[in-house]
Protein backbone atom coordinates (compact mmCIF):
# COMPACT_ATOMS: atom_id res chain seq x y z
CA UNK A 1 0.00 0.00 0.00
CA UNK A 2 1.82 3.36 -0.95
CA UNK A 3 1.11 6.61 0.98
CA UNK A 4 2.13 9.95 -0.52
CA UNK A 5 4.63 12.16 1.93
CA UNK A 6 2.24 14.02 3.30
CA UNK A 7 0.17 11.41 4.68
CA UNK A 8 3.27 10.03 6.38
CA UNK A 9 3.68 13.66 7.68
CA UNK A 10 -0.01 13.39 8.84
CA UNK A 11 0.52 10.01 10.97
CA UNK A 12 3.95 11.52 12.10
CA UNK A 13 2.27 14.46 13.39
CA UNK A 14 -1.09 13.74 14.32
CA UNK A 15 0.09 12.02 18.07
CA UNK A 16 2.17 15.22 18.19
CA UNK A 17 -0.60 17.48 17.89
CA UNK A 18 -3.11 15.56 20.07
CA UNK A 19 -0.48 15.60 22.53
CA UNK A 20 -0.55 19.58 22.43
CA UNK A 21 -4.62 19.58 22.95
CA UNK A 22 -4.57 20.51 19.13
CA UNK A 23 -5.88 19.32 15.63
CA UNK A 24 -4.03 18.91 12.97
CA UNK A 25 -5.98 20.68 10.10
CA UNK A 26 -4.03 20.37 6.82
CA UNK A 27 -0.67 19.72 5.86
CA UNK A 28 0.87 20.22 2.57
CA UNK A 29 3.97 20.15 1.07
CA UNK A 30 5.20 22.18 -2.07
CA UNK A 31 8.15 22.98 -3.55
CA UNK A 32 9.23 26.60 -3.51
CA UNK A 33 11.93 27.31 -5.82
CA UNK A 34 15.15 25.14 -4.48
CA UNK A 35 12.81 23.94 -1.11
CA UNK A 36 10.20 22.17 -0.43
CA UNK A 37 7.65 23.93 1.69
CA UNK A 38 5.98 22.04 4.35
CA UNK A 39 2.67 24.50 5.98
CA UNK A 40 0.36 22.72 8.56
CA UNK A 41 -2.24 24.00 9.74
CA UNK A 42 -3.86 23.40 13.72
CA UNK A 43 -6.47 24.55 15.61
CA UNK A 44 -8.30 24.21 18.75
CA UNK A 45 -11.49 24.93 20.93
CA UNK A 46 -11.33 28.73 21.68
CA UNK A 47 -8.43 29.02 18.84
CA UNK A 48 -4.89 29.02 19.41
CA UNK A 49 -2.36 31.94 19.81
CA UNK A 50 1.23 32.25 19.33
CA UNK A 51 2.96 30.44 21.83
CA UNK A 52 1.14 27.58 20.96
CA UNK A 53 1.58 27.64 17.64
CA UNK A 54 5.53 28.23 18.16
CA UNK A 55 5.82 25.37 20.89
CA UNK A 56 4.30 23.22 18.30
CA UNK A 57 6.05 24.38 15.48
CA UNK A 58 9.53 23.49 17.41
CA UNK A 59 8.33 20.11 18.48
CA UNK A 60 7.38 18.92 14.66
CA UNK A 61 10.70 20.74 13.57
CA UNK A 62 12.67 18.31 16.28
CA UNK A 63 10.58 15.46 15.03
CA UNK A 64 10.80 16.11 11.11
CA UNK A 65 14.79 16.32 11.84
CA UNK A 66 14.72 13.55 14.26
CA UNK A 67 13.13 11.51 11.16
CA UNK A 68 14.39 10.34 7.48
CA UNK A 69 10.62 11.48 6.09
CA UNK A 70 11.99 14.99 5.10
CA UNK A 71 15.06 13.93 3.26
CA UNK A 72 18.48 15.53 3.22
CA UNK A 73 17.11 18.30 1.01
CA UNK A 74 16.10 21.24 2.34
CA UNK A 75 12.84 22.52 3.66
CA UNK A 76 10.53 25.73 4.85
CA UNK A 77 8.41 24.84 7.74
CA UNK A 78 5.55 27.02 8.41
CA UNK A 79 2.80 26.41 11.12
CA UNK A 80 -0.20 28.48 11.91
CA UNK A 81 -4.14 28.23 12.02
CA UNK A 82 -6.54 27.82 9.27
CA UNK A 83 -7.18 31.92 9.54
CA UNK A 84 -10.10 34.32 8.98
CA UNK A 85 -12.20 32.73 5.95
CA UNK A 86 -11.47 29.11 6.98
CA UNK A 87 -13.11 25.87 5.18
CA UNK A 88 -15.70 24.07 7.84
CA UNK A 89 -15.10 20.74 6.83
CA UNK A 90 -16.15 18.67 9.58
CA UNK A 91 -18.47 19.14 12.97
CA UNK A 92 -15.96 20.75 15.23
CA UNK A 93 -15.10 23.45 12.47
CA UNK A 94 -18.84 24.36 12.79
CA UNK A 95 -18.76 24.28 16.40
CA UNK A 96 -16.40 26.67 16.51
CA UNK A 97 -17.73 28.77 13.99
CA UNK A 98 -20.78 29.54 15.97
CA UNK A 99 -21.81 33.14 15.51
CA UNK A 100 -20.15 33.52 12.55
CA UNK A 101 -21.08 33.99 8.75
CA UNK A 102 -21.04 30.99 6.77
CA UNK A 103 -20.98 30.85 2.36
CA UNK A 104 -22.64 27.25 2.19
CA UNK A 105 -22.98 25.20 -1.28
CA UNK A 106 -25.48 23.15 -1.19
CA UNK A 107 -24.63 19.31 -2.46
CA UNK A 108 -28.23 20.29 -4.51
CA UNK A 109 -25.96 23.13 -6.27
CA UNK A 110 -27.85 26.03 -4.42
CA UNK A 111 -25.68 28.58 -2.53
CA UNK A 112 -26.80 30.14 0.90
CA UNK A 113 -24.94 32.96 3.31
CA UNK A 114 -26.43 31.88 6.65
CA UNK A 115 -25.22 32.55 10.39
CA UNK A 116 -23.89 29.00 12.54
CA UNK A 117 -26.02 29.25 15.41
CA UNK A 118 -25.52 24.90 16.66
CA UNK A 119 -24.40 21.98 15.33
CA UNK A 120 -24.37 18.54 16.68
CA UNK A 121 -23.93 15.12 15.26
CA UNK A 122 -26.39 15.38 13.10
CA UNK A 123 -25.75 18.54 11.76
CA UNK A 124 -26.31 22.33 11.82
CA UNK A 125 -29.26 24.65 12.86
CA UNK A 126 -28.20 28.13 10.38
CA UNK A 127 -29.64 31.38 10.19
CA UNK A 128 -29.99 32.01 6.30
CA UNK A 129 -29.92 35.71 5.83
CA UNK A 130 -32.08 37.60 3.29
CA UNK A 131 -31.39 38.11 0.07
CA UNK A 132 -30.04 42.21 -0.80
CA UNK A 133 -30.95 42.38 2.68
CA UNK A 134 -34.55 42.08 1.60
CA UNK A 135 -37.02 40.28 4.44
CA UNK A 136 -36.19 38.53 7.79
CA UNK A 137 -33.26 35.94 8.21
CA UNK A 138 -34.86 32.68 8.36
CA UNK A 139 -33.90 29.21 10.89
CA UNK A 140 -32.94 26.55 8.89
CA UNK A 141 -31.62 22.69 9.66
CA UNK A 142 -29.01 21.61 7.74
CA UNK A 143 -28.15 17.66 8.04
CA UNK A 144 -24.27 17.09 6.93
CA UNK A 145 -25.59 15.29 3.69
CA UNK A 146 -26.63 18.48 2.44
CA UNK A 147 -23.83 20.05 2.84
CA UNK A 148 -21.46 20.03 -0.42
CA UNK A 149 -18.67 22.96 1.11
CA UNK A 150 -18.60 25.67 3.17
CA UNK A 151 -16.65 28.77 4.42
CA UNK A 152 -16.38 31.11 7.33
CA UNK A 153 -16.83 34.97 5.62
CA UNK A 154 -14.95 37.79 7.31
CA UNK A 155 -17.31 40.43 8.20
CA UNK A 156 -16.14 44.21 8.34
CA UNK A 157 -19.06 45.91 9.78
CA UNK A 158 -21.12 43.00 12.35
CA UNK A 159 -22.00 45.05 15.14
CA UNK A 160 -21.79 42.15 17.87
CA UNK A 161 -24.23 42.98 21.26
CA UNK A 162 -21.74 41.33 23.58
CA UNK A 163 -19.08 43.32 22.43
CA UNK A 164 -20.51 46.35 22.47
CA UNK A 165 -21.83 45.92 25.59
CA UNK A 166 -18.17 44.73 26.97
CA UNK A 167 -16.69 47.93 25.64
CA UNK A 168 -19.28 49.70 27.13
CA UNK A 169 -18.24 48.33 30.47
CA UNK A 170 -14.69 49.00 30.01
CA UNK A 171 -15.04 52.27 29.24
CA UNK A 172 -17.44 52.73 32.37
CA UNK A 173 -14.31 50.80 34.49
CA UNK A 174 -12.16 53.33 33.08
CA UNK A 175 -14.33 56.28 33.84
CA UNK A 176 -14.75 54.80 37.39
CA UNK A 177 -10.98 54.59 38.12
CA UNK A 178 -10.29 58.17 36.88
CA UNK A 179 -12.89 59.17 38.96
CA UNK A 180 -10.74 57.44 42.20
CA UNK A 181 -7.93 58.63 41.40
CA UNK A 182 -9.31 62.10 41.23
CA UNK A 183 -10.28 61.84 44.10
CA UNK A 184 -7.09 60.63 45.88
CA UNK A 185 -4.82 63.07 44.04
CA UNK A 186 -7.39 65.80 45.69
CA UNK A 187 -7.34 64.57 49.15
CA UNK A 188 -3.93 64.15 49.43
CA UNK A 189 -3.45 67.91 47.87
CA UNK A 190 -6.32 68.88 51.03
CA UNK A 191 -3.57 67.15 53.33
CA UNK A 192 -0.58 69.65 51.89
CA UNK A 193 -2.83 72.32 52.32
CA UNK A 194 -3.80 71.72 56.18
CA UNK A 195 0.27 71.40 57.04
C-alpha cells in the first residue's frame, strides 16, 4: 500500500498534535523554488495563539529532523491556524464557527450565506440571511448530507451585542478609576494644604 509524503507527515504528526490539545488541520507540502515547503495547519477549541503555535512548530521541527521522512534536502516549515475565511469541513469546524457567517454550497448546487447558530452530530441549525438584505433571516436545519462545502466569511461591519456591551463596560471601568484617582490626588493635595 503506498502513501504519498504528506500522509506520512499526517501520521507523524497527528500524536504530536493531540499531545498539544490541538488538531491537525491540513498539511501540505510544495516545492518553492530550491525547497520544499511544508505548511500545517492546527487549531483548537477557543483558537490558538502564538505560543502555541511556536511550541508546536519546534516540536514537529525536532521530530521532522529527528526523522528520514523529510530527506536531506532542504525545507521551509511554516505552522499556523486555518485563519479568517477558513473551510468548515467537519463538525468541530462548525462548532467553533458559531456566531459567525457561513458561504454554504449546497450538495443540490444552491448557494446560501447563513449565520452558525448549533451543530451537533447530526448537523447544523443556520440562520440564512435575506437576500439584498430584503425580508427577515430565516432558521434553517441543515443535516451534513446536504452540505457540499462551506466557508467562514470575514465580516467588516457585524455590530456584535456582547461586544458592544463589553466595551461599554470598560469604558465605564475606566471612567470609574479616573474618577478614584481624582479623588485621591485631591485629598492628598487637602492634606498639603492643612500642614
Amino acid at each position: 500500500m503506498s502513501t504519498t509524503q504528506t500522509d506520512r507527515l499526517r501520521a507523524l504528526l497527528e500524536p504530536l498534535a493531540a499531545e498539544a490539545g490541538l488538531d491537525l488541520e491540513t498539511v501540505a507540502v510544495t516545492q518553492a523554488g530550491s525547497r520544499r515547503q511544508v505548511q500545517i495547519d492546527v487549531d483548537a477549541d477557543g483558537g490558538v495563539d502564538l505560543d502555541a503555535i511556536a511550541e508546536f512548530s519546534r516540536a514537529v521541527g525536532q521530530v521532522l529532523d529527528d526523522s528520514d521522512l523529510m530527506g536531506a534536502a532542504p525545507y521551509l516549515l511554516e505552522v499556523g491556524s486555518p485563519g479568517a475565511e477558513r473551510p468548515l469541513n467537519e463538525p468541530r469546524h462548525w462548532r467553533r464557527a458559531e456566531g459567525r457567517l457561513a458561504k454554504v454550497h449546497l450538495a443540490d448546487g444552491k448557494e446560501i450565506v447563513a449565520r452558525v447558530l448549533e451543530s451537533d452530530e447530526d448537523g447544523v441549525l443556520v440562520e440564512v440571511q435575506p437576500v439584498k438584505g430584503r425580508g427577515r433571516p430565516k432558521e434553517r436545519r441543515l443535516a451534513w448530507a446536504e452540505i457540499d462545502r462551506a466557508r467562514v466569511q470575514v465580516e467588516f461591519n457585524r455590530k456584535d451585542d456582547e461586544l458592544l456591551d463589553a466595551a461599554a463596560d470598560l469604558a465605564d471601568d475606566a471612567a470609574d478609576e479616573d474618577e478614584d484617582f481624582v479623588d485621591d490626588a485631591s485629598e492628598g493635595a487637602d492634606e498639603d494644604a492643612d500642614r
